[in-house]
Protein backbone atom coordinates (compact mmCIF):
# COMPACT_ATOMS: atom_id res chain seq x y z
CA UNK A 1 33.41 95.59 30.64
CA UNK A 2 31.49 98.51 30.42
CA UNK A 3 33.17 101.79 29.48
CA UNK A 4 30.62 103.72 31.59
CA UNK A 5 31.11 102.76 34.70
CA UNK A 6 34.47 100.61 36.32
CA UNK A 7 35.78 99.86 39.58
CA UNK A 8 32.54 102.31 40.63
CA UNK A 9 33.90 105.34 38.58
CA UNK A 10 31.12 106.38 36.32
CA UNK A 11 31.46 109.02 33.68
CA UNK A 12 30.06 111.53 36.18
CA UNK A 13 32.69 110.96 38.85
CA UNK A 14 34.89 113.88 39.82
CA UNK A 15 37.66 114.66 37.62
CA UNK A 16 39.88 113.73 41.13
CA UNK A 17 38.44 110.48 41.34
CA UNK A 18 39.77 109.35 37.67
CA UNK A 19 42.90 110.47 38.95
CA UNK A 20 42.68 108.28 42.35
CA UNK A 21 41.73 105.73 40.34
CA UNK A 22 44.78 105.51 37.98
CA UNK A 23 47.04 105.75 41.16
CA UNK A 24 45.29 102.29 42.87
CA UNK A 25 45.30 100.22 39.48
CA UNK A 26 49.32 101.42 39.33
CA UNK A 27 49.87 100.81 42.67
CA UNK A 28 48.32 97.21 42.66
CA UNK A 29 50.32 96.51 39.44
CA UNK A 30 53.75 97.50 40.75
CA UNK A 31 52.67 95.07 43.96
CA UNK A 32 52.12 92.37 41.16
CA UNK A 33 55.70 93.07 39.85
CA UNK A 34 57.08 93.32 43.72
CA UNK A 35 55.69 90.06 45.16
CA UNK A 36 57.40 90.33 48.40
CA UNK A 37 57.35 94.62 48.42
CA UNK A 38 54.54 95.53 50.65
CA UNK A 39 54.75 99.41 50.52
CA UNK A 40 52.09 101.10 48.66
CA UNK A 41 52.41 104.25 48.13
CA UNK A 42 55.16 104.98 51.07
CA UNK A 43 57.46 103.74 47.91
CA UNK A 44 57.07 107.49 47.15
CA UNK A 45 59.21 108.34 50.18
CA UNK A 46 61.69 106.12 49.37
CA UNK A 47 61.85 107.79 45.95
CA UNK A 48 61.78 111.32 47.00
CA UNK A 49 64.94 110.59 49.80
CA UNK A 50 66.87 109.03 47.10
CA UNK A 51 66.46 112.20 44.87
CA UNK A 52 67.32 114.32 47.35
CA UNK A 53 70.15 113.17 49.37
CA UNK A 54 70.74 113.95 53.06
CA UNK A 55 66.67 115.69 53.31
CA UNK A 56 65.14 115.84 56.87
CA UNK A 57 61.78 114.84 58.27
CA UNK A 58 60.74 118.26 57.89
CA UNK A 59 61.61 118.68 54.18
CA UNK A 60 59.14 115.32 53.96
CA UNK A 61 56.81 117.21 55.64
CA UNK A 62 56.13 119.87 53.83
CA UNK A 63 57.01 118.04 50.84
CA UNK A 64 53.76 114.92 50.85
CA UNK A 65 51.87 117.62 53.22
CA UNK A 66 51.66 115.00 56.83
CA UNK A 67 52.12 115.66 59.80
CA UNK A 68 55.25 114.97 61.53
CA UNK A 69 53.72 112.19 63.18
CA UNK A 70 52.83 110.29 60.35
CA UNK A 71 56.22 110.79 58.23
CA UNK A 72 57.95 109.57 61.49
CA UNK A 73 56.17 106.78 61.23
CA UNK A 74 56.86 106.08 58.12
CA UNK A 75 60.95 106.70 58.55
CA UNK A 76 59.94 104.26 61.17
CA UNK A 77 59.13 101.47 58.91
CA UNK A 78 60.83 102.03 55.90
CA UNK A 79 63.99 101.98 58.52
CA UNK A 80 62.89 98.79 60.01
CA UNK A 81 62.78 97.45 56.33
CA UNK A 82 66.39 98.72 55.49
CA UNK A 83 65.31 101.19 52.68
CA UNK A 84 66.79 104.50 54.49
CA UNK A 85 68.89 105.57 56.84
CA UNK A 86 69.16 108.17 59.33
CA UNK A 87 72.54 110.15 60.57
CA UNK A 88 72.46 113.14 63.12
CA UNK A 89 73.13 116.42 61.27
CA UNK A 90 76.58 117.41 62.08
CA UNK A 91 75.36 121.35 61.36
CA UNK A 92 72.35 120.78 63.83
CA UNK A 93 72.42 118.00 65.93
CA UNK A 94 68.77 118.25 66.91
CA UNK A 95 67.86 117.03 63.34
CA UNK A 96 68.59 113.97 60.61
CA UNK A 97 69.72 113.59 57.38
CA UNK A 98 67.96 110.84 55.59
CA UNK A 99 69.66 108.80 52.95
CA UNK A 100 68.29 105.51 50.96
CA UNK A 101 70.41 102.38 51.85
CA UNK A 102 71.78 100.57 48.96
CA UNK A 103 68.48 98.30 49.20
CA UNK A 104 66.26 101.60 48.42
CA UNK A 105 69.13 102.92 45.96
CA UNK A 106 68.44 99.50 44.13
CA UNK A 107 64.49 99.61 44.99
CA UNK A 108 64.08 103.05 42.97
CA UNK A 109 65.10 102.39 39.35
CA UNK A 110 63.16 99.00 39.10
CA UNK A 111 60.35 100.94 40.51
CA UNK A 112 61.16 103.50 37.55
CA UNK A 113 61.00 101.36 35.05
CA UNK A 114 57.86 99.09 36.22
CA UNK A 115 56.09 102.33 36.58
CA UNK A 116 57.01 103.09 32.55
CA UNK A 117 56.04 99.74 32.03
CA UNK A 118 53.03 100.52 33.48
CA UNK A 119 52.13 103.91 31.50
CA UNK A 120 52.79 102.10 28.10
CA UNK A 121 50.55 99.19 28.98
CA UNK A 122 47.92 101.76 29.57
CA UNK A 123 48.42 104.04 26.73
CA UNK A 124 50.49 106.58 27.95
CA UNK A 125 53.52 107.68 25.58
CA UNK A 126 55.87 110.05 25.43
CA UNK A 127 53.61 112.70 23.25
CA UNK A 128 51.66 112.16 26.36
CA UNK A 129 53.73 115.56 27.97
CA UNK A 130 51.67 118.54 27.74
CA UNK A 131 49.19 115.89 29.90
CA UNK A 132 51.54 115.20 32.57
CA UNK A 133 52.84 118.67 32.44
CA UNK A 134 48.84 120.09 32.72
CA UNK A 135 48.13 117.69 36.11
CA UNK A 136 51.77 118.61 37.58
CA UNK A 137 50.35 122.09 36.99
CA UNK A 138 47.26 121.44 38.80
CA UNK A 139 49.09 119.36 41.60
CA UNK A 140 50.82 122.48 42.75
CA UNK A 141 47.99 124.62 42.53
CA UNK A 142 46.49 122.22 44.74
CA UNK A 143 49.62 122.41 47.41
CA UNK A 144 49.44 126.08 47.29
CA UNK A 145 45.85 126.18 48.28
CA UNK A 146 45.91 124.27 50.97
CA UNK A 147 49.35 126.48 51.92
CA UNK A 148 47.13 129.61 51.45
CA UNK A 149 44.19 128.61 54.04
């Protein structure tokens, strides 16, 4: 393989596209791990519900930056799959509170740990944290300009 160029990423690609990059190759191996889990990236969903009990479609929202069209969609499916569930907000009845089912509950540690699996196979280690803490960085930056236009 040449170290130049991969997967049509060449040393001159955006700094964003290394980044994409990195997501698909994770993505595809968690699928390899999760034969019969077809969910992509929605798995992120499913993670950010079970950190943060009883959230609402609009906390999703302006969490992952969709519309609400396309997170109810997505409550859609990952409720059709049994991963969450969705109660009527006894303070405000016009809205949910979205939980993970005990399938998601179990889902999101063997995620967890695949996904470590993952960053060791590829070289990333625990002195590895002024990195992640440096993108983080520059992942919010990114939410707040797209808040500020």
């Amino acid at each position: 393989m040449d170290n130049e160029s991969f997967q049509a990423i060449t040393k001159n690609s955006p700094f964003i596209a290394w980044i994409h990059n990195i997501s698909l190759n994770q993505q595809k191996y968690i699928k390899s791990k999760f034969n019969d889990l077809n969910l992509g990236h929605d798995v992120r969903y499913i993670m950010f519900i079970y950190d943060n009990p009883d959230c609402s479609q609009e906390d999703l929202v302006n969490m992952f930056s969709q519309s609400k069209g396309n997170i109810a969609k997505v409550l859609k499916k990952l409720e059709d799959l049994g991963y969450i569930e969705r109660e009527i907000n006894p303070e405000n009845r016009r809205k949910y509170m979205i939980n993970t089912t005990e399938k998601g509950s179990e889902l999101v540690p063997k995620y967890r740990q695949i996904s470590k699996e993952w960053e060791k196979e590829v070289g990333i280690t625990d002195s590895d944290e002024e990195l992640r803490r440096r993108i983080m960085e520059i992942a919010i930056n990114g939410m707040k300009l797209i808040e500020d236009n």
